[in-house]
Protein backbone atom coordinates (compact mmCIF):
# COMPACT_ATOMS: atom_id res chain seq x y z
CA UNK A 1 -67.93 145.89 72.75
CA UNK A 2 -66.58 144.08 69.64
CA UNK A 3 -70.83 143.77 68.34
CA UNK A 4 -73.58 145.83 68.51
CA UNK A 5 -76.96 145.52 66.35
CA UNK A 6 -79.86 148.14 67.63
CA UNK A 7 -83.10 149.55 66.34
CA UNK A 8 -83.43 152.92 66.93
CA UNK A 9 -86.66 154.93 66.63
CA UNK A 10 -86.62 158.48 68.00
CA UNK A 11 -90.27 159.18 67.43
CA UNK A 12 -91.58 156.02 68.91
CA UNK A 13 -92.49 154.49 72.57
CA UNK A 14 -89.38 152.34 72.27
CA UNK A 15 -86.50 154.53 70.73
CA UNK A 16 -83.26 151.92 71.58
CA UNK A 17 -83.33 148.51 71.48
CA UNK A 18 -80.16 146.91 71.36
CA UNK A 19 -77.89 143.80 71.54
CA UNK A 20 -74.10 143.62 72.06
CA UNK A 21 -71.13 141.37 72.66
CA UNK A 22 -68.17 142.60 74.38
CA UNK A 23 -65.04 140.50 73.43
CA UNK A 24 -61.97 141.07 75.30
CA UNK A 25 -58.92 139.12 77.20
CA UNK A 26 -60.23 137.03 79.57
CA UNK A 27 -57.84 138.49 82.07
CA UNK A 28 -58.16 141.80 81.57
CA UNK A 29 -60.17 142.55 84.90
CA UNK A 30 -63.97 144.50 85.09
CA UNK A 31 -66.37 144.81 86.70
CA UNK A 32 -69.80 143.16 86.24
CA UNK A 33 -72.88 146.01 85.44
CA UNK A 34 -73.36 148.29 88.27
CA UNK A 35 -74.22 151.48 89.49
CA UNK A 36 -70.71 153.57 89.58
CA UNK A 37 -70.27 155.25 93.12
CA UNK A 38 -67.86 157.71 91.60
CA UNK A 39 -70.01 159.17 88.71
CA UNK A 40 -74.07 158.56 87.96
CA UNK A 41 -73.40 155.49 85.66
CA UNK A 42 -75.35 152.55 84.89
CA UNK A 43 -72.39 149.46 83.28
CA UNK A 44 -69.33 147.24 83.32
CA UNK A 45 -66.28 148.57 84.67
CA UNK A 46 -62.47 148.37 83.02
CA UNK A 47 -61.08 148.17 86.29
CA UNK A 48 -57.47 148.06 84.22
CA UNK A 49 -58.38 151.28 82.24
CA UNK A 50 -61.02 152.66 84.43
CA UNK A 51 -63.81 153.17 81.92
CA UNK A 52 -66.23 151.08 79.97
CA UNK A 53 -67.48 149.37 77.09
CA UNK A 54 -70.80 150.54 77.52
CA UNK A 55 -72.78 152.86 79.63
CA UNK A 56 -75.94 155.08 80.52
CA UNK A 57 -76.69 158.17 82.61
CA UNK A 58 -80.09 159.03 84.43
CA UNK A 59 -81.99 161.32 81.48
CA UNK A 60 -81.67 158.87 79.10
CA UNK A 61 -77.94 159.25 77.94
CA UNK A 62 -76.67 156.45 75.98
CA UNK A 63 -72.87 155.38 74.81
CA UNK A 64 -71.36 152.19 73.90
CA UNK A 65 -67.91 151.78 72.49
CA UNK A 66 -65.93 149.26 69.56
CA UNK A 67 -62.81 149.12 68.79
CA UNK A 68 -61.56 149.21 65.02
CA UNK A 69 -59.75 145.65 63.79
CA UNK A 70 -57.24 146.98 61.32
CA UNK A 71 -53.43 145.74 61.66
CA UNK A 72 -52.54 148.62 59.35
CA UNK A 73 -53.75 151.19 62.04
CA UNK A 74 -51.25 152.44 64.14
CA UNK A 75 -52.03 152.97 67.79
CA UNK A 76 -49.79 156.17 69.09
CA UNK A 77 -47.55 156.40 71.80
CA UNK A 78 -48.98 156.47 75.46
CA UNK A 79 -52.40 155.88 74.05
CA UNK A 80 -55.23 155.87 76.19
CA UNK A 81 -57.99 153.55 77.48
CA UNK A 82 -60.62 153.99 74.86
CA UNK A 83 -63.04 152.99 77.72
CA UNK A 84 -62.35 156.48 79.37
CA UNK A 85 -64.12 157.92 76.07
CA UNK A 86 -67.56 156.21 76.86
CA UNK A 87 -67.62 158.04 80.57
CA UNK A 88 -66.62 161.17 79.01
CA UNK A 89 -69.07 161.43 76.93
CA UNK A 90 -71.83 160.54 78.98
CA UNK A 91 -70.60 163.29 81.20
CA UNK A 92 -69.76 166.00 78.35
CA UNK A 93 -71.89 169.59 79.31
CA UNK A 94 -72.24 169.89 75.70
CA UNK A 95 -72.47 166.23 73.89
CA UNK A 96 -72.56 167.42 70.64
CA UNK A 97 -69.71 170.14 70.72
CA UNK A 98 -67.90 167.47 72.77
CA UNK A 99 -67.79 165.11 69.78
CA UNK A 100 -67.50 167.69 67.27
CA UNK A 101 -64.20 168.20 69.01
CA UNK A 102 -62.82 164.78 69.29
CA UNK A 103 -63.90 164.28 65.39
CA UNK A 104 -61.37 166.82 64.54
CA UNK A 105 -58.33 166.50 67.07
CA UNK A 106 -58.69 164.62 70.44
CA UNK A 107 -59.88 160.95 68.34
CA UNK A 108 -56.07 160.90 66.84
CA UNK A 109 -54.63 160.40 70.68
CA UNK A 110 -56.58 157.11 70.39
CA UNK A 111 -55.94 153.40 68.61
CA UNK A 112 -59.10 153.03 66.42
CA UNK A 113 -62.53 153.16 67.53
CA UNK A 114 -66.60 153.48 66.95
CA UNK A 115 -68.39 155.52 69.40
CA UNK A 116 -72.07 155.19 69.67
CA UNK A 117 -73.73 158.01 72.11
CA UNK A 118 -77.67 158.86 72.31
CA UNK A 119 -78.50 162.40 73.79
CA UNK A 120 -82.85 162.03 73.74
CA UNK A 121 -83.89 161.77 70.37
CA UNK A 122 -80.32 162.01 68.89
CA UNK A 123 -77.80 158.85 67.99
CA UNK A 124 -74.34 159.98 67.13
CA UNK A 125 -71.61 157.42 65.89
CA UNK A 126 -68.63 158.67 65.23
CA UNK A 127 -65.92 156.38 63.70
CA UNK A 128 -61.87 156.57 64.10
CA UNK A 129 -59.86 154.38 61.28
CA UNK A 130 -57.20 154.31 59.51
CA UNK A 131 -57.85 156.92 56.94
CA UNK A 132 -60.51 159.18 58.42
CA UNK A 133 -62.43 160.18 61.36
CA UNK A 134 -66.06 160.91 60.93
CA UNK A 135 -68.82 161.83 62.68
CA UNK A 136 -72.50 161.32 61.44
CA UNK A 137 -75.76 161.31 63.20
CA UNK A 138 -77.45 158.05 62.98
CA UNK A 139 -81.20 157.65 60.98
CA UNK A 140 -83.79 155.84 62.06
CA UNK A 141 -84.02 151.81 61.48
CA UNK A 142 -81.95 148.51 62.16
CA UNK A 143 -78.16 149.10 62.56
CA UNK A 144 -75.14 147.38 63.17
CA UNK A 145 -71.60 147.95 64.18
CA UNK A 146 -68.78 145.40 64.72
CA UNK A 147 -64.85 146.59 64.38
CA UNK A 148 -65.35 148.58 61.30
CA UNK A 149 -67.94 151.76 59.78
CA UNK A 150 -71.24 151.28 60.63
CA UNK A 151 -72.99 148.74 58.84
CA UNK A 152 -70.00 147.30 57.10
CA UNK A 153 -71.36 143.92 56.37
CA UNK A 154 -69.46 142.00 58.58
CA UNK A 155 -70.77 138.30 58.31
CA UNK A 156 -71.35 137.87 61.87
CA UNK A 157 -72.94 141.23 62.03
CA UNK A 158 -75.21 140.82 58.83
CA UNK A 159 -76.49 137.62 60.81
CA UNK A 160 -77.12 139.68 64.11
CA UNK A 161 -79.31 142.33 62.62
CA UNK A 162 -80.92 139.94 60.88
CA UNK A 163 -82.09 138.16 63.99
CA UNK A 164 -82.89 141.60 65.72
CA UNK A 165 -84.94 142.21 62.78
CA UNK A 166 -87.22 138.85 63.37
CA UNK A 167 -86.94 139.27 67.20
CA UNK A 168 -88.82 142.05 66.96
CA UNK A 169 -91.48 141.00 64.31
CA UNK A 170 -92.15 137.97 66.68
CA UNK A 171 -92.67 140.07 70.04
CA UNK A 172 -90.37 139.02 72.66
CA UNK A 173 -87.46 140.41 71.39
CA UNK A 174 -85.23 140.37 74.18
CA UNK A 175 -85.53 136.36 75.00
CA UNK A 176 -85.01 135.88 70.89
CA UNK A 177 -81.77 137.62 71.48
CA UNK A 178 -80.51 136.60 74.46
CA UNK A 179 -79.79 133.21 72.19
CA UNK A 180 -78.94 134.64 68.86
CA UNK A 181 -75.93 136.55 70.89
CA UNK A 182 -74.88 133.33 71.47
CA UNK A 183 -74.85 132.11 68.33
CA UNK A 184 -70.82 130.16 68.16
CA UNK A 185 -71.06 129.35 64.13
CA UNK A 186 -68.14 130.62 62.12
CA UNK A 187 -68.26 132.39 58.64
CA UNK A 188 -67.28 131.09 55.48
CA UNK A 189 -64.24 131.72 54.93
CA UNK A 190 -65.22 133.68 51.28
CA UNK A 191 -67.60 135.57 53.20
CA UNK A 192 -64.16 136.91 55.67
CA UNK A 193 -63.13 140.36 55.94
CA UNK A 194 -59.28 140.93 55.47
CA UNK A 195 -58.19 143.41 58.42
CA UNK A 196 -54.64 142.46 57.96
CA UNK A 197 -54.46 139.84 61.15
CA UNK A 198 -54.87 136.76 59.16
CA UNK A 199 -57.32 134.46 58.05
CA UNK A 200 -56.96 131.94 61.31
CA UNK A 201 -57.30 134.89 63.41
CA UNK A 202 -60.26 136.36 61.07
CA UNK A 203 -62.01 132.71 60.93
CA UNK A 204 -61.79 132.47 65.11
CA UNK A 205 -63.02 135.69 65.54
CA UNK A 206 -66.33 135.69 63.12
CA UNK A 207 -68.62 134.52 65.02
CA UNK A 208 -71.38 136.33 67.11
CA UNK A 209 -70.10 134.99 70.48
CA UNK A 210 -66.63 133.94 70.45
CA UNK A 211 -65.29 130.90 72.17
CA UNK A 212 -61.05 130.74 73.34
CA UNK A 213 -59.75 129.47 76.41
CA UNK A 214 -57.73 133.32 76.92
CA UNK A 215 -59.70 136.07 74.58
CA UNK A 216 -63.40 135.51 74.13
CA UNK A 217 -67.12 136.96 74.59
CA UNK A 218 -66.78 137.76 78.26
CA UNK A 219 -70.51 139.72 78.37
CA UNK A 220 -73.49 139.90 76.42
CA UNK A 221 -76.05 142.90 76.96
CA UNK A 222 -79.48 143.82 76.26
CA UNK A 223 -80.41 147.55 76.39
CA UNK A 224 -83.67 148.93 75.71
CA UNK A 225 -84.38 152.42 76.23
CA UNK A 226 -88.64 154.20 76.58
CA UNK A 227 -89.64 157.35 75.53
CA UNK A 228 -89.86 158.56 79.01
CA UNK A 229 -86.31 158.51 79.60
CA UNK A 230 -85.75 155.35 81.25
CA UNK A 231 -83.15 153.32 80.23
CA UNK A 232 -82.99 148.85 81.38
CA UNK A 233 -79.75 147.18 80.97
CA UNK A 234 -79.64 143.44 81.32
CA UNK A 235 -75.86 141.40 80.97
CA UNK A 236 -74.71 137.82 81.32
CA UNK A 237 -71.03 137.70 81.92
CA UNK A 238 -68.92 134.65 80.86
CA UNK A 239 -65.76 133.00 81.62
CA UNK A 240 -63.04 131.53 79.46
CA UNK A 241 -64.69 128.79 77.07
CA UNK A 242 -67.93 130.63 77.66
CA UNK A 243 -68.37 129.22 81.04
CA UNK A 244 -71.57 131.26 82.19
CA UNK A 245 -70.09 133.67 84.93
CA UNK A 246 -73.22 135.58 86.15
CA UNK A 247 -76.24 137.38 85.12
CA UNK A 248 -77.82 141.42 86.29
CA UNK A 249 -81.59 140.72 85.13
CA UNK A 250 -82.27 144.60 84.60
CA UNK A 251 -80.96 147.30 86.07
CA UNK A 252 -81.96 150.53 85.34
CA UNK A 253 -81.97 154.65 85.38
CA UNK A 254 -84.48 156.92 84.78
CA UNK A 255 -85.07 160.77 83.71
């Protein structure tokens, strides 16, 4: 994902509600959200890589995955698919120790990246960059994560959590978001970050959904998560221009 914005409330009915935007190489090929035959996982498929973007587990195991922007981060040697990071840790005996871990050795194998991962009533994000790695547990209330820290106000992230915000004051969150995920306006170009790539590259990629004939928003998804440990996933796919490609309604796994 290159977008997430999600409202997370442990204590409540409704712990996870989320919207996200994966942007990515049209050609790059995946899968559309399934259930995985190979492992008990609900999401898109990297069928280049072999992992994902964004995933859940029966239980009520959450993870979600964005990469860093930063042309002053060096990706090693022989890196690997961040997308296998999402299936491990969905599949990690011991989540916690698990990340604990890749915070302070295994992240440095990989070009930058934010992982999200829920374990019940626990949100972890733990963030690779250029000049640290850290891992935090997440508190309760509106969030937001694009290709930097958590919450860095990103432009086309401030605007996203600001429409998850009224989505849910007005009820029907998800149909409120389905369209604000959409949303094609670009930034100002005084509101830009400067990630090193340029400011026509930084102006073409600031909005929520991103249009381009070869690299675009190829899925948006909806997630919301119950207190009884059921987790429905909902994603509309698109094709180069934004070309609707397909749509799963909900699919879902439970405790």
């Amino acid at each position: 994902m290159c977008l997430i914005v999600f409202d997370w409330q442990p204590d409540s009915d409704r712990p996870l509600r989320l919207a996200a935007n994966r942007d990515e190489f049209h050609a790059r090929p995946s899968a559309a959200l399934h259930h995985w035959q190979d492992a008990p996982l609900l999401g898109g498929r990297d069928l280049e890589g072999g992992g994902t973007w964004l995933a859940a587990t029966p239980g009520g195991r959450f993870a979600a995955l964005t990469n860093v922007r930063d042309a002053h981060l060096a990706t090693p040697a022989r890196a690997p698919s961040r997308g296998e990071l999402v299936t491990a840790a969905l599949q990690a005996a011991e989540p916690q120790r698990w990340l604990q871990n890749l915070a302070t050795a295994g992240a440095q194998r990989y070009a930058g990246f934010n992982l999200l991962l829920r374990v019940h009533d626990r949100l972890w994000v733990l963030h690779h960059g250029r000049d640290e790695t850290t891992l935090s547990e997440v508190t309760p209330g509106l969030h937001g994560l694009s290709n930097a820290a958590l919450n860095t106000p990103w432009p086309k992230l401030v605007r996203a959590r600001k429409a998850l915000r009224q989505a849910l004051a007005d009820g029907d969150w998800q149909t409120s978001m389905w369209q604000a995920m959409h949303d094609t306006r670009p930034a100002a170009d005084a509101e830009l970050p400067d990630t090193g790539v340029g400011l026509a590259t930084e102006r073409r990629l600031s909005p929520i959904f991103i249009v381009g004939e070869t690299y675009g928003t190829r899925a948006t998804t909806l997630v919301n998560a119950t207190a009884n440990g059921v987790i429905e996933i909902a994603e509309r796919r698109y094709a180069g221009m934004g070309v609707p490609e397909g749509e799963r309604v909900s699919e879902s796994v439970s405790a």
